[in-house]
Each structure stands twice: as C-alpha cells, then as structure tokens.
C-alpha atoms as a PDB file:
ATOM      1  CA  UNK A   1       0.000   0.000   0.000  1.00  0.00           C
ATOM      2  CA  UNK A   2       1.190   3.604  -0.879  1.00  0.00           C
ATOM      3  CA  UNK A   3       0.299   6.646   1.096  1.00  0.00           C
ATOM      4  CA  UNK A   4       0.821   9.984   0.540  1.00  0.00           C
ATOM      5  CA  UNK A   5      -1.260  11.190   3.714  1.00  0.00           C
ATOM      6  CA  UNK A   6      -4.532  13.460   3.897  1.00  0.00           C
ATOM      7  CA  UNK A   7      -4.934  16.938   5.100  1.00  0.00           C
ATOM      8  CA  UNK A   8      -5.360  15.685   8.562  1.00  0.00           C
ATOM      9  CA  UNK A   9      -1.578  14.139   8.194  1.00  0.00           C
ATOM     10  CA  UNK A  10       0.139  16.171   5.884  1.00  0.00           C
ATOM     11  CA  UNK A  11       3.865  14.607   5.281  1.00  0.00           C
ATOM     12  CA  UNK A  12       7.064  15.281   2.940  1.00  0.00           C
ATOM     13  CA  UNK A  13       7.459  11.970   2.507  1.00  0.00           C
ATOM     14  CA  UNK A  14       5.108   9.304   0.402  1.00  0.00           C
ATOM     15  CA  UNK A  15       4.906   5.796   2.944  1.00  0.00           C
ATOM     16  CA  UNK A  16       5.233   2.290   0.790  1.00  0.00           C
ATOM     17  CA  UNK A  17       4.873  -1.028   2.512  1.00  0.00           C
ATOM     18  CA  UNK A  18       7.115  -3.984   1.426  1.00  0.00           C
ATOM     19  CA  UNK A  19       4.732  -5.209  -1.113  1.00  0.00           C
ATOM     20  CA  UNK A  20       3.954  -1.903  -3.171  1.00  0.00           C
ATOM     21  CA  UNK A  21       7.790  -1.173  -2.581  1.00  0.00           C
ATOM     22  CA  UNK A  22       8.953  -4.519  -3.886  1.00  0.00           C
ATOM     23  CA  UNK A  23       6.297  -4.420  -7.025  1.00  0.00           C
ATOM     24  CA  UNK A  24       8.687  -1.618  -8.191  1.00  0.00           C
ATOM     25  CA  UNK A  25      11.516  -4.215  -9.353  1.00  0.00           C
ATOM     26  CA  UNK A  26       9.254  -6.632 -10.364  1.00  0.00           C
ATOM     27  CA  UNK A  27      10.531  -7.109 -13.904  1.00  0.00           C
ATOM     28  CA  UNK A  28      14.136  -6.035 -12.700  1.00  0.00           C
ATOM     29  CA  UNK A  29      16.532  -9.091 -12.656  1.00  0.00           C
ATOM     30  CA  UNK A  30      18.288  -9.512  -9.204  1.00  0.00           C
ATOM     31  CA  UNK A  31      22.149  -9.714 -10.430  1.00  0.00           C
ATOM     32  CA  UNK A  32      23.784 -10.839  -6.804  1.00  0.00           C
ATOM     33  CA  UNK A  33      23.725 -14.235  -5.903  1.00  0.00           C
ATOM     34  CA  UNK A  34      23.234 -15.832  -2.420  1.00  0.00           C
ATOM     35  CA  UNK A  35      26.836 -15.919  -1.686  1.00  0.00           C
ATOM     36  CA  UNK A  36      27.600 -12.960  -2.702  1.00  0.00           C
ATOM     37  CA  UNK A  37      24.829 -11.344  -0.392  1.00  0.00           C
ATOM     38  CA  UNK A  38      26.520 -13.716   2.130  1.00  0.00           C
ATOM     39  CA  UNK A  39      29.638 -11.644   1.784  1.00  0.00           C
ATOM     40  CA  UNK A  40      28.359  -8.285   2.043  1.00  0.00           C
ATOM     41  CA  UNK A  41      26.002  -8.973   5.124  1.00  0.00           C
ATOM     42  CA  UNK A  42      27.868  -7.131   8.472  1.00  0.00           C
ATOM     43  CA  UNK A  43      27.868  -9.715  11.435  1.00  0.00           C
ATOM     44  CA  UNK A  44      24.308 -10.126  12.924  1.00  0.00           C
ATOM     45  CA  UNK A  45      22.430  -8.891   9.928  1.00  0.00           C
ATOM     46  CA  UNK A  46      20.354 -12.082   8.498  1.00  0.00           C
ATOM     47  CA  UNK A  47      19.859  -9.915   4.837  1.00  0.00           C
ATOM     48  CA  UNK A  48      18.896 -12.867   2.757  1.00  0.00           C
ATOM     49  CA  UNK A  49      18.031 -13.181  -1.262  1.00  0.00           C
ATOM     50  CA  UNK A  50      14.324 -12.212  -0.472  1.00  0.00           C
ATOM     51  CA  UNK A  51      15.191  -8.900   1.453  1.00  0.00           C
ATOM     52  CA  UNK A  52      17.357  -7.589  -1.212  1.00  0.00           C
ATOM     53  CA  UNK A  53      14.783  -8.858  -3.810  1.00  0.00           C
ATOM     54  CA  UNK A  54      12.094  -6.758  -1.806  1.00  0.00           C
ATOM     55  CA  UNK A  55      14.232  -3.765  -0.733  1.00  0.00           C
ATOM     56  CA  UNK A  56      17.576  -3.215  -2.182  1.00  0.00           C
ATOM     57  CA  UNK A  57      16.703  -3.778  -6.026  1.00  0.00           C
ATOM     58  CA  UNK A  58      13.829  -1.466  -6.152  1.00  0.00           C
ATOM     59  CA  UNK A  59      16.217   1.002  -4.741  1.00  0.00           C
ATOM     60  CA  UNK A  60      18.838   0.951  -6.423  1.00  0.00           C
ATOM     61  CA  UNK A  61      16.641   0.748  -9.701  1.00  0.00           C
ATOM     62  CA  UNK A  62      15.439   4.502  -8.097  1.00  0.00           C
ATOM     63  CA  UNK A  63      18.968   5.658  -7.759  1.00  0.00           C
ATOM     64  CA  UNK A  64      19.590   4.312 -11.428  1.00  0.00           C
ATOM     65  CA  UNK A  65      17.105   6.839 -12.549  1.00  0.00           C
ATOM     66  CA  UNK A  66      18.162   9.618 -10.224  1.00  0.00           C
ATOM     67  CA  UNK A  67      21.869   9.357 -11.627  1.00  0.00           C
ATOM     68  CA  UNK A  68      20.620   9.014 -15.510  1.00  0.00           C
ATOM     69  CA  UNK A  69      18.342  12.008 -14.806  1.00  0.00           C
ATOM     70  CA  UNK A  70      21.356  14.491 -13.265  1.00  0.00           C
ATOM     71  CA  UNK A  71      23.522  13.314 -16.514  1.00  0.00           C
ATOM     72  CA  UNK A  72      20.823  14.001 -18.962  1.00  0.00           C
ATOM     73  CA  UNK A  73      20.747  17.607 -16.724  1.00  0.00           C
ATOM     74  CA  UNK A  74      24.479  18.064 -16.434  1.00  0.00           C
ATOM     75  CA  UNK A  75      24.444  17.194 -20.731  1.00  0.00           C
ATOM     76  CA  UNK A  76      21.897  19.368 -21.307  1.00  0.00           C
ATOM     77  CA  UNK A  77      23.589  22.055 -19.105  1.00  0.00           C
ATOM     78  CA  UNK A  78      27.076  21.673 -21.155  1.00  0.00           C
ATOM     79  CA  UNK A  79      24.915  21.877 -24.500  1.00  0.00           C
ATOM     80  CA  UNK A  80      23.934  25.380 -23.135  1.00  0.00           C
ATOM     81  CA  UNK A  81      26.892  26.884 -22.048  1.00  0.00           C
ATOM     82  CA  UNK A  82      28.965  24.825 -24.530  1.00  0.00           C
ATOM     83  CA  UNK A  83      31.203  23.631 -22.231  1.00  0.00           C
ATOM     84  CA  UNK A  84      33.236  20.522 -22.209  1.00  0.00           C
ATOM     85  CA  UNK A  85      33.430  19.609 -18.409  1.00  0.00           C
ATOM     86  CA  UNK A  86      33.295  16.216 -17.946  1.00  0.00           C
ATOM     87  CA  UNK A  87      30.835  15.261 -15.682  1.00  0.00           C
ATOM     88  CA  UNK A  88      30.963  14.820 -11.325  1.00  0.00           C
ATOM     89  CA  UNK A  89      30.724  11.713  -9.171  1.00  0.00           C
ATOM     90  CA  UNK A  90      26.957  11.321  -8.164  1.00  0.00           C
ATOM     91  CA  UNK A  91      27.580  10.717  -4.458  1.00  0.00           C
ATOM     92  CA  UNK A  92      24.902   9.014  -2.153  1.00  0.00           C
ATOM     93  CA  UNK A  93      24.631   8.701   1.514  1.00  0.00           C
ATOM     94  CA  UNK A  94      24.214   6.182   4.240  1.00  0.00           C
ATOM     95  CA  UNK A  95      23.392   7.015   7.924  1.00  0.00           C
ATOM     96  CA  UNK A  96      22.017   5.483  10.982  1.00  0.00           C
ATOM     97  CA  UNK A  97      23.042   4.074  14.154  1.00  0.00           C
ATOM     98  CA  UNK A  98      25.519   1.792  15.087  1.00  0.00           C
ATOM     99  CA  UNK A  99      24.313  -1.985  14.524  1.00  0.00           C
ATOM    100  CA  UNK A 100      21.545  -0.972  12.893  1.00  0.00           C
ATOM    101  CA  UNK A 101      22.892  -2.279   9.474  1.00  0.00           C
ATOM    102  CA  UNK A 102      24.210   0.701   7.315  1.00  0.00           C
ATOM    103  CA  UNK A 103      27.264  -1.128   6.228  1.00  0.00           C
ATOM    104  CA  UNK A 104      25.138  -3.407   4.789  1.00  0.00           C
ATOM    105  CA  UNK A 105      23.194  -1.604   3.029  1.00  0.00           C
ATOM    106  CA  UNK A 106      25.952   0.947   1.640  1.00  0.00           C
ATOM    107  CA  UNK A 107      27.806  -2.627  -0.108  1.00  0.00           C
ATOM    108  CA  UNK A 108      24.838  -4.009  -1.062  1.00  0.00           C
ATOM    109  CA  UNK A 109      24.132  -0.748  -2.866  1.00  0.00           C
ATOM    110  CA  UNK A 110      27.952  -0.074  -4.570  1.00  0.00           C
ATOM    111  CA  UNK A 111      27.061  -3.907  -5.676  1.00  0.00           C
ATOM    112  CA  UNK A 112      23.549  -3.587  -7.479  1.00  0.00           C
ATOM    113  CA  UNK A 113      24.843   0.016  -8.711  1.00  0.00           C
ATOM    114  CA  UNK A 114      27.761  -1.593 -10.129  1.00  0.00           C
ATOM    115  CA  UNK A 115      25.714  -3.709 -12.348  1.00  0.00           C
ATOM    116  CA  UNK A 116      23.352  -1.019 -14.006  1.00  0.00           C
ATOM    117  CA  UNK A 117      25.485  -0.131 -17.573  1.00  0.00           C
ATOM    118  CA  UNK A 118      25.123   3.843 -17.088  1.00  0.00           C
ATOM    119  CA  UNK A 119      27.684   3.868 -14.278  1.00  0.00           C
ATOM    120  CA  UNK A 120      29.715   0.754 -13.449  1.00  0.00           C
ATOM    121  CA  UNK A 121      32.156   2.153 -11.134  1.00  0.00           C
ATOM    122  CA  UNK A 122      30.827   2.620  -7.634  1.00  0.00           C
ATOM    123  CA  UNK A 123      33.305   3.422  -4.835  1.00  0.00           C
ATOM    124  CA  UNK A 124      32.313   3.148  -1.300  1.00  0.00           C
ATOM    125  CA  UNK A 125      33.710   5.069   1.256  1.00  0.00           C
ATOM    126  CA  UNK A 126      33.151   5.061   5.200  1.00  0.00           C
ATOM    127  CA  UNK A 127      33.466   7.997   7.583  1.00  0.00           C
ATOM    128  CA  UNK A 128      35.170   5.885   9.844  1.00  0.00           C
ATOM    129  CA  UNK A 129      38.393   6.720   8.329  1.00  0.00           C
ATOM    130  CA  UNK A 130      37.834  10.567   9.123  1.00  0.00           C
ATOM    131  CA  UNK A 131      37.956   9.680  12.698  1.00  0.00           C
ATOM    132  CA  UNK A 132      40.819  11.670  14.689  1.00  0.00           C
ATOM    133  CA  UNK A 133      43.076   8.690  15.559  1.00  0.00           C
ATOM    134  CA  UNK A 134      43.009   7.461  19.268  1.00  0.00           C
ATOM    135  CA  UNK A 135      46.065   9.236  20.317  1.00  0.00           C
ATOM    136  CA  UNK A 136      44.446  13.147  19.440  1.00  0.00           C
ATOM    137  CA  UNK A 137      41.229  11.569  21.279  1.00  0.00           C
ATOM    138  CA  UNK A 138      42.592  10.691  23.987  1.00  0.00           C
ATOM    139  CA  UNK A 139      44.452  13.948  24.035  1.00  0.00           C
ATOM    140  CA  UNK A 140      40.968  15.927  24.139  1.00  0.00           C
ATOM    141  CA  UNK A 141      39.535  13.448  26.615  1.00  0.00           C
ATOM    142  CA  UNK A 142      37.128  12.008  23.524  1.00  0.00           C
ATOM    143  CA  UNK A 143      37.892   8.486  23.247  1.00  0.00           C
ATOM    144  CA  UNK A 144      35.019   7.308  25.179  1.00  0.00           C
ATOM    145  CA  UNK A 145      32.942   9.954  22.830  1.00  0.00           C
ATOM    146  CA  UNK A 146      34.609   7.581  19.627  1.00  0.00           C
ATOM    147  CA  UNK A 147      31.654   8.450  17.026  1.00  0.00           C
ATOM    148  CA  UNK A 148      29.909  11.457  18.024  1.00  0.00           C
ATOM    149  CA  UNK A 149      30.317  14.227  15.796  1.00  0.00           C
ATOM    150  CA  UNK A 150      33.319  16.039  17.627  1.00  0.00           C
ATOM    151  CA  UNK A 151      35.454  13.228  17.059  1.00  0.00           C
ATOM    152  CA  UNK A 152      35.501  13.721  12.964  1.00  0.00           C
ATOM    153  CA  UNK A 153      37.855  15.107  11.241  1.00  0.00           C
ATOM    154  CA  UNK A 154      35.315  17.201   9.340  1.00  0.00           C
ATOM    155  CA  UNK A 155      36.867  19.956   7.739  1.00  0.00           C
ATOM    156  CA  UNK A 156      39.557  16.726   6.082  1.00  0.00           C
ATOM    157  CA  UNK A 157      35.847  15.342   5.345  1.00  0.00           C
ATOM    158  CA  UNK A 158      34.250  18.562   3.933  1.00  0.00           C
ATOM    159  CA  UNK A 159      37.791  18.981   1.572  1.00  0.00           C
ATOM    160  CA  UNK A 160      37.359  14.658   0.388  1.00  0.00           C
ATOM    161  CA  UNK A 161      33.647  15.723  -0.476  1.00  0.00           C
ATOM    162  CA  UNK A 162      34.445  19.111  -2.428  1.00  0.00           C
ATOM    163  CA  UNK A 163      37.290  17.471  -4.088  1.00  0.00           C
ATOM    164  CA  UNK A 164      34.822  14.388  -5.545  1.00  0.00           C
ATOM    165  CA  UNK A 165      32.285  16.729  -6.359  1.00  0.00           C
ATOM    166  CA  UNK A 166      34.958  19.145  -8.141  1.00  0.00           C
ATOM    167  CA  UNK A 167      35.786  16.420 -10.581  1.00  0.00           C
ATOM    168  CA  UNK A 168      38.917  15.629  -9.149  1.00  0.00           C
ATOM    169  CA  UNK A 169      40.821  12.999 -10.913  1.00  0.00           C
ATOM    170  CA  UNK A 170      41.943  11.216  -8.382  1.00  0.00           C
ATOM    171  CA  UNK A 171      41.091  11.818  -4.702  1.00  0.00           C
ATOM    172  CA  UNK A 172      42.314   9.754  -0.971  1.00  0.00           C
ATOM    173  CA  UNK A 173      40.611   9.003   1.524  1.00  0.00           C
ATOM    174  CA  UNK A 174      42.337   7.906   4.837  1.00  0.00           C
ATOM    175  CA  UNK A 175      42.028   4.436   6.406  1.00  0.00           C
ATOM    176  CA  UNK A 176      40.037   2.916   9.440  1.00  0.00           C
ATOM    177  CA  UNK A 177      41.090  -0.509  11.127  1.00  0.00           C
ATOM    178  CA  UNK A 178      37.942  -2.276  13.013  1.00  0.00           C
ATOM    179  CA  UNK A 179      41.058  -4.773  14.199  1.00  0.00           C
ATOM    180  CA  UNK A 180      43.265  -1.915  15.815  1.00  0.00           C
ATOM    181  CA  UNK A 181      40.043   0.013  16.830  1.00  0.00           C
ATOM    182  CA  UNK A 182      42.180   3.363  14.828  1.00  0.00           C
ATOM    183  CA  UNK A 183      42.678   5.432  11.773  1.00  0.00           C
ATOM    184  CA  UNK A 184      45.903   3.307   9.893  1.00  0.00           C
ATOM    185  CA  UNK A 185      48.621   5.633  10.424  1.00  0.00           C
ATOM    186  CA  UNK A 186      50.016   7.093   6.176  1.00  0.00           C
ATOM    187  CA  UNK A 187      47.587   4.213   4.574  1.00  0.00           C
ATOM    188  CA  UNK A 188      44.772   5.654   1.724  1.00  0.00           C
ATOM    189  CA  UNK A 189      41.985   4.592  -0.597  1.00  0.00           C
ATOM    190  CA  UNK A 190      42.621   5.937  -3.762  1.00  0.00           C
ATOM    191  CA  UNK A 191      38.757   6.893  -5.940  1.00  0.00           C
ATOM    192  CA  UNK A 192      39.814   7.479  -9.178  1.00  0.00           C
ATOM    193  CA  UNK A 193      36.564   9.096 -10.940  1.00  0.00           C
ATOM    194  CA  UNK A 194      33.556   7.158  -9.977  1.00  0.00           C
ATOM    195  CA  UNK A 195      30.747   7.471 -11.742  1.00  0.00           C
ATOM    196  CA  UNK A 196      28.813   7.186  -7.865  1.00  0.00           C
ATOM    197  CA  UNK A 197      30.279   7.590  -4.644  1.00  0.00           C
ATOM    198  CA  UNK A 198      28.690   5.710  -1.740  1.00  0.00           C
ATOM    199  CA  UNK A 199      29.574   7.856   1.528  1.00  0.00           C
ATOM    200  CA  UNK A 200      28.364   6.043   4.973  1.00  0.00           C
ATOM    201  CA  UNK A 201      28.470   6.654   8.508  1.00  0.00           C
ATOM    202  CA  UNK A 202      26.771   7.723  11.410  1.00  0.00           C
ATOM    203  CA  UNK A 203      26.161  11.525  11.215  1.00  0.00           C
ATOM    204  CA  UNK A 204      26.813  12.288   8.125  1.00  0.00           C
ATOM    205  CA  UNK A 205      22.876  14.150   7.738  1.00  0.00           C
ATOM    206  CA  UNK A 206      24.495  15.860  10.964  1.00  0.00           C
ATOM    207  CA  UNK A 207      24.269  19.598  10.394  1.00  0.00           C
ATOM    208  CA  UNK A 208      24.040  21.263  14.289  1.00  0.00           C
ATOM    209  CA  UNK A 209      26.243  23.450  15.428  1.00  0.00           C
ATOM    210  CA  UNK A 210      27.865  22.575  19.161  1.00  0.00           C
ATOM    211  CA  UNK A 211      28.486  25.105  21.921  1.00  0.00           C
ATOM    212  CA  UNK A 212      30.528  27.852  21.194  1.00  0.00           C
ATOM    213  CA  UNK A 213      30.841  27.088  17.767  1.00  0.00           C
ATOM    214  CA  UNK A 214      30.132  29.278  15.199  1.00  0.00           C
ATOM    215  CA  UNK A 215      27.456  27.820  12.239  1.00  0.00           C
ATOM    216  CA  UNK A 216      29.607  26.226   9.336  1.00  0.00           C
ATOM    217  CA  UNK A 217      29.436  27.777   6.086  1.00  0.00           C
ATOM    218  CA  UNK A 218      29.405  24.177   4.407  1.00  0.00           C
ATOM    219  CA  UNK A 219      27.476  21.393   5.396  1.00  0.00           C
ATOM    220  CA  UNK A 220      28.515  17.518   4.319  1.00  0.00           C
ATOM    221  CA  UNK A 221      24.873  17.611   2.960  1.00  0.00           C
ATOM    222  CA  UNK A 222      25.775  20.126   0.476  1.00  0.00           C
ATOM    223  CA  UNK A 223      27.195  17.241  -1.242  1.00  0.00           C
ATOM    224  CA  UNK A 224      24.900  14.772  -1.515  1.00  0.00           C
ATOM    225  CA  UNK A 225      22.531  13.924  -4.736  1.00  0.00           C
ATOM    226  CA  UNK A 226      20.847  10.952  -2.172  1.00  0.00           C
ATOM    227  CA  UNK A 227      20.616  10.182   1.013  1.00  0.00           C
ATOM    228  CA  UNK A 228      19.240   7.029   2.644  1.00  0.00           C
ATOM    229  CA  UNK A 229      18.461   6.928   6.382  1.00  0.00           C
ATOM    230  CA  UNK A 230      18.763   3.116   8.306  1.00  0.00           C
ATOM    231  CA  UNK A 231      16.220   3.173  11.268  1.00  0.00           C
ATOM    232  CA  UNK A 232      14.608   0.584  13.568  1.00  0.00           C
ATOM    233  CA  UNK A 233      13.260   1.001  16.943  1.00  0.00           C
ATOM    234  CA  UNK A 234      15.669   1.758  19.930  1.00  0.00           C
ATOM    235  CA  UNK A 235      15.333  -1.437  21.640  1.00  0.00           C
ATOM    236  CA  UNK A 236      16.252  -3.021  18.954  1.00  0.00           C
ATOM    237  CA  UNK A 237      18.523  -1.409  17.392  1.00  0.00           C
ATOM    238  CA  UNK A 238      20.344  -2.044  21.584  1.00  0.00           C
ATOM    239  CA  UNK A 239      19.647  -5.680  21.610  1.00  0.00           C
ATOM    240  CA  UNK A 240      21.214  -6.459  17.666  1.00  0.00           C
ATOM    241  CA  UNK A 241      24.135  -3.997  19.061  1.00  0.00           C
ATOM    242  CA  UNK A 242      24.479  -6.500  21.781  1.00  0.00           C
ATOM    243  CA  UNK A 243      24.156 -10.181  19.833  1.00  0.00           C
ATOM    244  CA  UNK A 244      27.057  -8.649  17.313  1.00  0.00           C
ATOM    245  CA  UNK A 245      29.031  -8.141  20.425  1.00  0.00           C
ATOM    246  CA  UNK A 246      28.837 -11.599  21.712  1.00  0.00           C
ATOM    247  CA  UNK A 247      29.076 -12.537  18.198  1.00  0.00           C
ATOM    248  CA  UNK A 248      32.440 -10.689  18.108  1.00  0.00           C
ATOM    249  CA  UNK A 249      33.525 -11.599  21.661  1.00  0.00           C
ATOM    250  CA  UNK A 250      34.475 -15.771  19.977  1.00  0.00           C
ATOM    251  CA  UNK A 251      35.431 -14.654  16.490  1.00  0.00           C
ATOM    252  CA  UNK A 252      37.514 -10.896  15.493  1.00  0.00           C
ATOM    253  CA  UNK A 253      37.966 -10.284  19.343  1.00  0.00           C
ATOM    254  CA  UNK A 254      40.038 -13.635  19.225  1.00  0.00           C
ATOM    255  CA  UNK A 255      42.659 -12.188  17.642  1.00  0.00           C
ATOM    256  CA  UNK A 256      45.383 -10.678  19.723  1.00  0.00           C
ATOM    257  CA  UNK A 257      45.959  -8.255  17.609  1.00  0.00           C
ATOM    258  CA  UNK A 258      42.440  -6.982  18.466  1.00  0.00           C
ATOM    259  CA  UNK A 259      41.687  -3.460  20.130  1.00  0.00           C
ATOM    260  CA  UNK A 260      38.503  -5.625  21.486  1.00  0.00           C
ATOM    261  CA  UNK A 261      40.778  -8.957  22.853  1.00  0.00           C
ATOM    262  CA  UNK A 262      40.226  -7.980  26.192  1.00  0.00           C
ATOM    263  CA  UNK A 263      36.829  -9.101  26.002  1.00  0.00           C
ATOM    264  CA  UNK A 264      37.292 -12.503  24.616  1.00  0.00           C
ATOM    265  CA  UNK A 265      37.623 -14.061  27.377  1.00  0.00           C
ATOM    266  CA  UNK A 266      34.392 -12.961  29.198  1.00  0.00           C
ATOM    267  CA  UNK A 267      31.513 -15.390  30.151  1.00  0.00           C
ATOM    268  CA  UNK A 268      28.411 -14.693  27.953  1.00  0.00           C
ATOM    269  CA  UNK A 269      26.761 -12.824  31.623  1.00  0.00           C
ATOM    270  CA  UNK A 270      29.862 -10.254  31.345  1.00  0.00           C
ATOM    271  CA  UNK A 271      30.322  -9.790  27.718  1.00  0.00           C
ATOM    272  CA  UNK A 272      26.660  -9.121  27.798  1.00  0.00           C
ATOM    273  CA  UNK A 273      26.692  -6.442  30.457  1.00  0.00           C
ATOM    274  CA  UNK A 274      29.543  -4.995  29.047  1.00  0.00           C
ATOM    275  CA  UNK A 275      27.787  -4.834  25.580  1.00  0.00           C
ATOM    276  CA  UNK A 276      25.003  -2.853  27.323  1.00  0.00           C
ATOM    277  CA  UNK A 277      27.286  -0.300  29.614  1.00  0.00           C
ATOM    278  CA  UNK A 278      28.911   0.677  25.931  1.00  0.00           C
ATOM    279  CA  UNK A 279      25.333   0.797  24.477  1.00  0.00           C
ATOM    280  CA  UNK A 280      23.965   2.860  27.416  1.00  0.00           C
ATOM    281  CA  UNK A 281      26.845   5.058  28.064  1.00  0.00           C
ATOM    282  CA  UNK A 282      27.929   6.089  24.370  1.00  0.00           C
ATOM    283  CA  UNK A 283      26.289   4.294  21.257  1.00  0.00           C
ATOM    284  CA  UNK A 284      22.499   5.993  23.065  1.00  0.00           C
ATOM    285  CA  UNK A 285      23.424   8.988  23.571  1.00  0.00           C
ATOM    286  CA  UNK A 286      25.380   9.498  20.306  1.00  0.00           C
ATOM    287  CA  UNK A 287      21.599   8.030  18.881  1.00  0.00           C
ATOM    288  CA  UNK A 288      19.471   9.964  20.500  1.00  0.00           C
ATOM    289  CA  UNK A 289      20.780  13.421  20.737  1.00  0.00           C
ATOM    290  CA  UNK A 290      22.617  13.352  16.914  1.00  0.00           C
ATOM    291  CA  UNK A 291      21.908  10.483  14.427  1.00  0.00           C
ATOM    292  CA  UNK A 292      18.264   9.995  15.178  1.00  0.00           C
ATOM    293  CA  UNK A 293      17.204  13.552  14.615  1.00  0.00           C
ATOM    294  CA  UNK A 294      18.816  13.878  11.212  1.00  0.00           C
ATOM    295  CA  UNK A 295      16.444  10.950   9.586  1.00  0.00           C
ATOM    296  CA  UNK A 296      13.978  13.709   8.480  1.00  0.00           C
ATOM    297  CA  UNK A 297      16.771  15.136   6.685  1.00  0.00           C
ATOM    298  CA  UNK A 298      17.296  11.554   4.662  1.00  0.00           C
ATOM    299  CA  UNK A 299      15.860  11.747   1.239  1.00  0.00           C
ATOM    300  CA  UNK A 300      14.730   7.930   1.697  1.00  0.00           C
ATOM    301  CA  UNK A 301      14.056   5.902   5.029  1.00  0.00           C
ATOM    302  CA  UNK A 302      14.258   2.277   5.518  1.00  0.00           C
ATOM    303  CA  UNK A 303      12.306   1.599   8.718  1.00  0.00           C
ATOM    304  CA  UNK A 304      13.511  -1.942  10.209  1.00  0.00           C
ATOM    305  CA  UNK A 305      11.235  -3.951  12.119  1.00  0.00           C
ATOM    306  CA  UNK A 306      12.380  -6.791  15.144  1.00  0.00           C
ATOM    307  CA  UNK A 307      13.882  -9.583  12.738  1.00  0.00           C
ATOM    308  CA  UNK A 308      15.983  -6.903  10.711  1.00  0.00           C
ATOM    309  CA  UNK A 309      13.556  -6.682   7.468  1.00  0.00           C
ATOM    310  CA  UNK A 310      12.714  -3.482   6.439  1.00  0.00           C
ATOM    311  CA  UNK A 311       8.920  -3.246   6.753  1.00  0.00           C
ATOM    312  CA  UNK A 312       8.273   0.512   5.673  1.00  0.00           C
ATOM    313  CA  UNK A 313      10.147   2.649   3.262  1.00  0.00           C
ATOM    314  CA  UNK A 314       9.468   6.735   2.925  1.00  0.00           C
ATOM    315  CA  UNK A 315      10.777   8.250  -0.107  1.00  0.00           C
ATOM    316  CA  UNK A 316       9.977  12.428   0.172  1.00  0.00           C
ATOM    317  CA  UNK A 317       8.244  13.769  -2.280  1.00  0.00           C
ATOM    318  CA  UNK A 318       9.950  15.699  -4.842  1.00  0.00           C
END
C-alpha cells in the first residue's frame, strides 16, 4: 500500500509497505547471488536473497534513474553553455546508528549500482576513516565519545567531499582498522573518478552546530545527490548492538591483535553487560541526541522492524 497522507496528516514523505515497494523491481533481474549477499552482510544482519529482492533492487533501480536524470541535466547544461566539463561523481549517503545495518546496506548498494550499464564504477567510502586517531582523542579526553560528531575530522571530510564533487581525478581518503580500533597511520583509498560515490556513517545528515561554535558555512549535505536513512526502533537497534558483540567476543575479538581482545575471554553474563554499559553510556546517547534527529533530513528511510527486514520505506516527495 502507498500513502501519501490526507490533510489531517500532511507529510514530505510518500509511505510504501514492502509489497507496493517490492512491485517496483518486479521485472528487474536480481544480479547478486546468495553468496555474494553472504559476503556483504555485516555480522548479525540475516539480509537474505528475499530482502534484497524486496528492498535493495527497487532502490537501487530509483537511484539508477536519479543518476541518468542528473547526466541528462548536467548534458543538457554543457549543451547550453557549450562547455566541455566532464561530468561529477553522483555521491549518495548512508546514515544510521551503530548496529543498525548501514554497512550493509551501503555494499549491497555499490554492488547492485555496479551492475546497471550507465555507471559501473561505484566506490564506497566510510566515515570511519575521518575519525581523529586514538592518540588526538585521547588527548581531548574524547575516546570514550569515539563516534559522536566532535570526534571527525570534518573539515579533512568537507575537503574529500568538495574534491569528488569538483571532478577531481583522483582523490584519498584515509584508512580505518575495526582490528586496531584506529585510523591506519600514512595508509589511503585511492577513488579514481567514480561514476557514484557511496559515503556512509553515522552523522553524516548531521548539520548542528555545538556550543561555542560558530554555524559552518558548508554542510557535508551540500554534497549529496541521495541520502538514505537506516532506522529501527531503539530497543532493537540495543539488543542487535548486543548479539554482534557476543558474536564478536568468539570470532575478530580472538585475535590478539584486536583493540577488542580484552573481552574474549568474558563469560556470555559479562560480555553481555559490558555490551550494554557501551550501548547505554555512548552508542544511546550518540543516537538519540545526533543520528536519530537527522532521519527527516534523509531523502529515503528504511524503517527496520524486530527480525531486521525493512517493513516501511518513505521516499519524500519531490
């Protein structure tokens, strides 16, 4: 069922349930097999065939014609001024909370983009990488703030963004190591002229201005052609936070070499309380007071029920 609300509930975005949003791939072929869903899937997401079927493929057929409209604009536009500019990265945004399954839906994304012919090469980039490394954190007395918008590098993220959008030719982004728990000290990912950028991370919608500072003059949402907002409930979004964490605790946090290995050899009752203290005393807050209130900014909304399948989707209205 599709809703665009009445004059009693007047809304900026039009509502679609999984079965009028999946009807709008119906005759699109699904180009990802079940292992290679398998491999893009982020620990304690159960994404199977059926949910990208139902989800993913309509959306990325939308994005198809979003990107094929802003070239037919950006040809039209060099007809005009007779120009010969060649044309910018369409770049795309992922947001939401931690555990909530962005990363998964940012690679299943660059992977159904990739196969559309108009634009086959789809980078993917994290904001992870833009963190300040531990060492300046725990300089500032941030580390146990590791996500919240103070602890970005922004202005390197605002000059990666303008750079990509400028038509750079080649453009690096820094490095993030879920293993060391840090930004790789000299190490870069080199985008070479995508034809769509996939940018994910928490607050990247995040647009506020913090005490004593003065409002920025660009915004990382200057930037963006799309954005796509990853939400669930609270609760639930705390509980998958804390079955990835046990997941974790007897597989990556094995490794020595692991940031996290200090937790590996916790009993299921402490791993599990431990999992909640982070939940409650940084991934909430960071939730509540700056990723959750950006969703209205989010051009499209995936709304996650209990069992990780995306049971609404709001697209606002052009």
């Amino acid at each position: 069922m599709v809703t665009n609300g009445g004059k009693a509930s007047l809304s900026p975005f039009v509502n679609f349930d999984r079965a009028s949003w999946r009807a709008l791939a119906a005759s699109t072929p699904l180009l990802l097999s079940a292992d290679e869903i398998g491999r893009l899937r982020s620990a304690g997401d159960p994404v199977d065939t059926d949910e990208v079927r139902t989800v993913y493929l309509p959306l990325s057929r939308l994005l198809n014609l979003y990107v094929a409209t802003v070239q037919e604009l950006w040809s039209a536009q060099s007809r005009f001024f007779g120009s010969g500019e060649a044309k910018v990265p369409f770049i795309i945004a992922v947001a939401g909370s931690v555990a909530v399954g962005k990363s998964t839906t940012a690679r299943i994304l660059q992977a159904l983009l990739s196969r559309w012919p108009d634009h086959p090469k789809v980078e993917l980039v994290t904001t992870d990488g833009f963190l300040y490394p531990n060492e300046v954190l725990l300089e500032r007395g941030m580390l146990q703030r590791k996500g919240f918008p103070e602890t970005y590098d922004r202005r390197r993220l605002v000059r990666f963004l303008s750079e990509v959008k400028s038509g750079a030719a080649s453009v690096v982004a820094p490095v993030y190591s879920h293993l060391s728990y840090d930004v790789v000290p000299g190490a870069g990912m080199t985008i070479e002229d995508p034809d769509i950028l996939i940018l994910e991370g928490l607050n990247v919608l995040q647009s506020g201005v913090r005490a004593g500072e003065h409002s920025p003059e660009i915004f990382l949402t200057d930037f963006f052609d799309f954005s796509v907002f990853v939400d669930a409930a609270e609760d639930d979004i705390r509980r998958w936070y804390v079955e990835r964490f046990l997941t974790l605790r007897s597989t990556a946090f094995l490794d020595e070499r692991s940031y996290f290995h200090r937790y590996a050899d916790l009993n299921e009752a402490e791993a599990t309380a431990t999992a909640e203290g982070i939940w409650a005393g940084i991934n909430a807050p960071n939730l509540i007071q700056n990723i959750a209130p950006t969703r209205s900014r989010a051009k499209l909304i995936l709304h996650k029920s209990a069992d990780h399948s995306v049971c609404k989707v709001q697209l606002r209205k052009i």
